[in-house]
N, C-alpha and C. Protein backbone atom coordinates (compact mmCIF):
# COMPACT_ATOMS: atom_id res chain seq x y z
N UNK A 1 6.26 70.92 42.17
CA UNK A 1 6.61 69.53 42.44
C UNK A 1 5.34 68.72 42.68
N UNK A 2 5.47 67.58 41.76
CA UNK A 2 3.89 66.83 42.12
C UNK A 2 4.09 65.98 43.26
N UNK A 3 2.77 65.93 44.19
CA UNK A 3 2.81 65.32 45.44
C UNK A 3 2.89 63.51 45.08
N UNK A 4 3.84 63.02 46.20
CA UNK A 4 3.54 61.50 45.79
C UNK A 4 2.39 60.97 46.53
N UNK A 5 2.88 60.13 45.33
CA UNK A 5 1.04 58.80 46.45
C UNK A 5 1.99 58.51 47.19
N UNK A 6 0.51 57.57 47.94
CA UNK A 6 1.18 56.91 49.70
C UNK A 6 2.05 55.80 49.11
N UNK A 7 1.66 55.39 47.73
CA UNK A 7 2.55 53.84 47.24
C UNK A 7 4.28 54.09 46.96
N UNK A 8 3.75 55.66 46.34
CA UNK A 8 5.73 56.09 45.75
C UNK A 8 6.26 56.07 47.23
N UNK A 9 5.62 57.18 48.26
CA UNK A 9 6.29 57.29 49.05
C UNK A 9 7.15 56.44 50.25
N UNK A 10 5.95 54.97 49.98
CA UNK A 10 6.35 54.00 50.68
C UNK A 10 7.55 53.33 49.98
N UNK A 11 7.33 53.34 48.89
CA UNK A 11 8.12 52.33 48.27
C UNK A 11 9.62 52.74 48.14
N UNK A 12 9.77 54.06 48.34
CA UNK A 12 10.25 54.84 48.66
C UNK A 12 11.38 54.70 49.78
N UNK A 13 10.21 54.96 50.62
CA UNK A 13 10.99 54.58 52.22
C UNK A 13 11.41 53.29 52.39
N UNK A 14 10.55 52.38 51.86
CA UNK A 14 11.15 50.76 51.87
C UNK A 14 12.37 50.75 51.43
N UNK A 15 12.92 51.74 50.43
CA UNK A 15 14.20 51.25 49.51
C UNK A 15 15.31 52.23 50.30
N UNK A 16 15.09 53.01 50.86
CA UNK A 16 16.02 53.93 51.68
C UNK A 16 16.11 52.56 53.34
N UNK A 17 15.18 52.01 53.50
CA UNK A 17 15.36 51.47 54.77
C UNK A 17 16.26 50.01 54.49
N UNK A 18 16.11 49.56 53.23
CA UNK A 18 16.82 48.38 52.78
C UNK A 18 18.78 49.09 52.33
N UNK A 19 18.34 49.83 52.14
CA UNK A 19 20.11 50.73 52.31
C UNK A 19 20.49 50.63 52.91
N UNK A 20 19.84 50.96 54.33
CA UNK A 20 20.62 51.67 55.23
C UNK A 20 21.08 49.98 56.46
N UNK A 21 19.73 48.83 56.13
CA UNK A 21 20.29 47.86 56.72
C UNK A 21 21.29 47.29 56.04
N UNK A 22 21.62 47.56 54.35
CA UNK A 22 22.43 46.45 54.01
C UNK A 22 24.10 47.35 54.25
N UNK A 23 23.66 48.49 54.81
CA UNK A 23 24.87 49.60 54.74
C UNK A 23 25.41 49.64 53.58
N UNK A 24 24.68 49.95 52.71
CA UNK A 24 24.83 50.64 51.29
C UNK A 24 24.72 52.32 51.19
N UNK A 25 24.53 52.97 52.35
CA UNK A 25 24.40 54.43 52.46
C UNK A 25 25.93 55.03 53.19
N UNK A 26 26.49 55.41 52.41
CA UNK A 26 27.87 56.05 53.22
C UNK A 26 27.45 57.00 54.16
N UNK A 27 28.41 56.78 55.20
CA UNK A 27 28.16 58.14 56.42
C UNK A 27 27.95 59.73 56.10
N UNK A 28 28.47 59.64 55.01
CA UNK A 28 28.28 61.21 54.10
C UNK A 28 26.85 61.77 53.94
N UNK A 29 25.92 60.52 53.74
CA UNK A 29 24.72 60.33 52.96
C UNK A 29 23.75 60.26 53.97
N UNK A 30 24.00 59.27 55.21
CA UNK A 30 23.16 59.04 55.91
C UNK A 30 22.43 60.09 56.41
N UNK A 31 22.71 61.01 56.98
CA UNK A 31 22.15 62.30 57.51
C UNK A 31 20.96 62.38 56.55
N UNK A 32 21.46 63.03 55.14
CA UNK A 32 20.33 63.49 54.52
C UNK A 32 19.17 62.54 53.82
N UNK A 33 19.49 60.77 54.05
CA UNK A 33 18.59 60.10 53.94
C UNK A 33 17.67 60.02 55.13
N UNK A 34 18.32 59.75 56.22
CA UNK A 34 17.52 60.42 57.43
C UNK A 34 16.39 60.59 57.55
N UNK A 35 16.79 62.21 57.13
CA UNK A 35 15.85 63.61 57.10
C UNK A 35 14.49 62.82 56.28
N UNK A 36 15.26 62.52 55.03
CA UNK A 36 14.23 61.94 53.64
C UNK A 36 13.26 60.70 54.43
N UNK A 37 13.96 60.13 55.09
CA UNK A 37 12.58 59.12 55.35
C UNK A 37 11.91 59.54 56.29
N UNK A 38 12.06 60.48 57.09
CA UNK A 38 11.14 61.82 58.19
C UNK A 38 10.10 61.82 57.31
N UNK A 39 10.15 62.76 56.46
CA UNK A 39 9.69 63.25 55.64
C UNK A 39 8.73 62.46 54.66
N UNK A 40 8.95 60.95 54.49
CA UNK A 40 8.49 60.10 53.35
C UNK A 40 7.41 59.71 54.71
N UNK A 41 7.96 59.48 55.76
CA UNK A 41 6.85 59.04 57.07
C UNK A 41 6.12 60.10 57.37
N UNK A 42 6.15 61.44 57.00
CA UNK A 42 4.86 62.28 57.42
C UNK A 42 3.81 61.97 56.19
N UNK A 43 4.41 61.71 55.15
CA UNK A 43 3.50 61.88 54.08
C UNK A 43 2.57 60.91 54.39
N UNK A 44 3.54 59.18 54.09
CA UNK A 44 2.24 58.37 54.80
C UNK A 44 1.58 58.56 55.75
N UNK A 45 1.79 58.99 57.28
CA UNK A 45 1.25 59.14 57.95
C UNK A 45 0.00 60.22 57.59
N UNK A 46 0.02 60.94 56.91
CA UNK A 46 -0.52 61.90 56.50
C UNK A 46 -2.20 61.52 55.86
N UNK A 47 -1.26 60.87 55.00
CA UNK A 47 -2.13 59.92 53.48
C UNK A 47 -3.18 58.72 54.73
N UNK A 48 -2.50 58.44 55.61
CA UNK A 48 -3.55 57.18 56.09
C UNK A 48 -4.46 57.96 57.33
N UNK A 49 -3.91 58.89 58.28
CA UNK A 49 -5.39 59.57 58.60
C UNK A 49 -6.26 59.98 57.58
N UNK A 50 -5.66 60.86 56.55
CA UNK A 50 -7.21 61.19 55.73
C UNK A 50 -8.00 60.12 55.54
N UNK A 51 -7.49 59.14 54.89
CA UNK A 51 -8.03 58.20 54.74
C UNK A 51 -8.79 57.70 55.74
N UNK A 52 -8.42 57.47 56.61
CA UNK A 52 -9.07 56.94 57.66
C UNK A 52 -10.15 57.58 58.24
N UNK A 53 -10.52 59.04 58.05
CA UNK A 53 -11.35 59.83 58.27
C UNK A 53 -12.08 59.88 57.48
N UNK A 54 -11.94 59.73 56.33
CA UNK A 54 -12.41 59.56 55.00
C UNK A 54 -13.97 58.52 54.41
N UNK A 55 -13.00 57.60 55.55
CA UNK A 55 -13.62 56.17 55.50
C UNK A 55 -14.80 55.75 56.91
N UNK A 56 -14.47 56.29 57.85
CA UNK A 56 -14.96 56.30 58.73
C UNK A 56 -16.30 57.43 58.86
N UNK A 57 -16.24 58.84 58.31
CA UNK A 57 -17.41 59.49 57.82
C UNK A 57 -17.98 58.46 56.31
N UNK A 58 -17.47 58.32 55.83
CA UNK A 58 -18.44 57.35 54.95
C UNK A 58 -19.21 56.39 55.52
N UNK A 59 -19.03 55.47 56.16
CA UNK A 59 -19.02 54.50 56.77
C UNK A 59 -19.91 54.94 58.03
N UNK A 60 -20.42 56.04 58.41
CA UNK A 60 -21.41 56.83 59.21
C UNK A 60 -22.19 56.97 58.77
N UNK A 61 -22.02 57.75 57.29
CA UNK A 61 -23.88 57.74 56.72
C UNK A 61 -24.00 56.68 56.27
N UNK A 62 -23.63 55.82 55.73
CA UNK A 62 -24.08 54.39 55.25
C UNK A 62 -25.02 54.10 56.64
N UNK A 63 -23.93 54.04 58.02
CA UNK A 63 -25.24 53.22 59.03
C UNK A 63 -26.44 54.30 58.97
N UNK A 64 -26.09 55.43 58.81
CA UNK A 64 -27.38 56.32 59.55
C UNK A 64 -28.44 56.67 58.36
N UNK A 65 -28.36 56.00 56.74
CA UNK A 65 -29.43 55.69 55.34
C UNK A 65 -30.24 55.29 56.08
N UNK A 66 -31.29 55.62 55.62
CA UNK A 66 -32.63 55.35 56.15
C UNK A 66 -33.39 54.85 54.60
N UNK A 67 -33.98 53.96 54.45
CA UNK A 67 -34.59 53.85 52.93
C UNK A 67 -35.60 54.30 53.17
N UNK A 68 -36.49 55.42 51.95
CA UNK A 68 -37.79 56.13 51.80
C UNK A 68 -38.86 54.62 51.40
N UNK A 69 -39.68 54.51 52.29
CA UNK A 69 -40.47 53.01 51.93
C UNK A 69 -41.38 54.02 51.05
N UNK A 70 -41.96 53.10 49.49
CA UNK A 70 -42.94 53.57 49.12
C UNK A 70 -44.51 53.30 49.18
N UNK A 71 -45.07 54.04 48.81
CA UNK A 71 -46.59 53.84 49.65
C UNK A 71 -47.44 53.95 48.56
């Protein structure tokens, strides 16, 4: 199974969360949509620490470049 991006998964969860306010999800269903947007929220959550770690070690050696002056 290919992993989703953070965009499917959101977009994803956006459309399960617009269900469930317009009560378009029968009580049958709800449970296992539930579960599904658990699940769609670890991923993002997932997807935006790396990132964020990602970005933040980048963003470390950038300050700590030193330019070689030439002589």
């Amino acid at each position: 199974m290919k992993m989703q991006t953070y965009t499917e998964a959101y977009q994803e969860l956006q459309s399960i969360v617009e269900d469930i306010e317009n009560a378009e999800i029968n009580i049958d269903d709800l449970e296992a949509q539930i579960k599904r947007a658990s699940e769609l929220l670890k991923i993002c959550k997932d997807k935006l620490y790396k990132t964020e770690k990602s970005v933040l070690k980048d963003l470390e050696e950038i300050k700590s470049y030193e330019i070689d002056e030439i002589k």
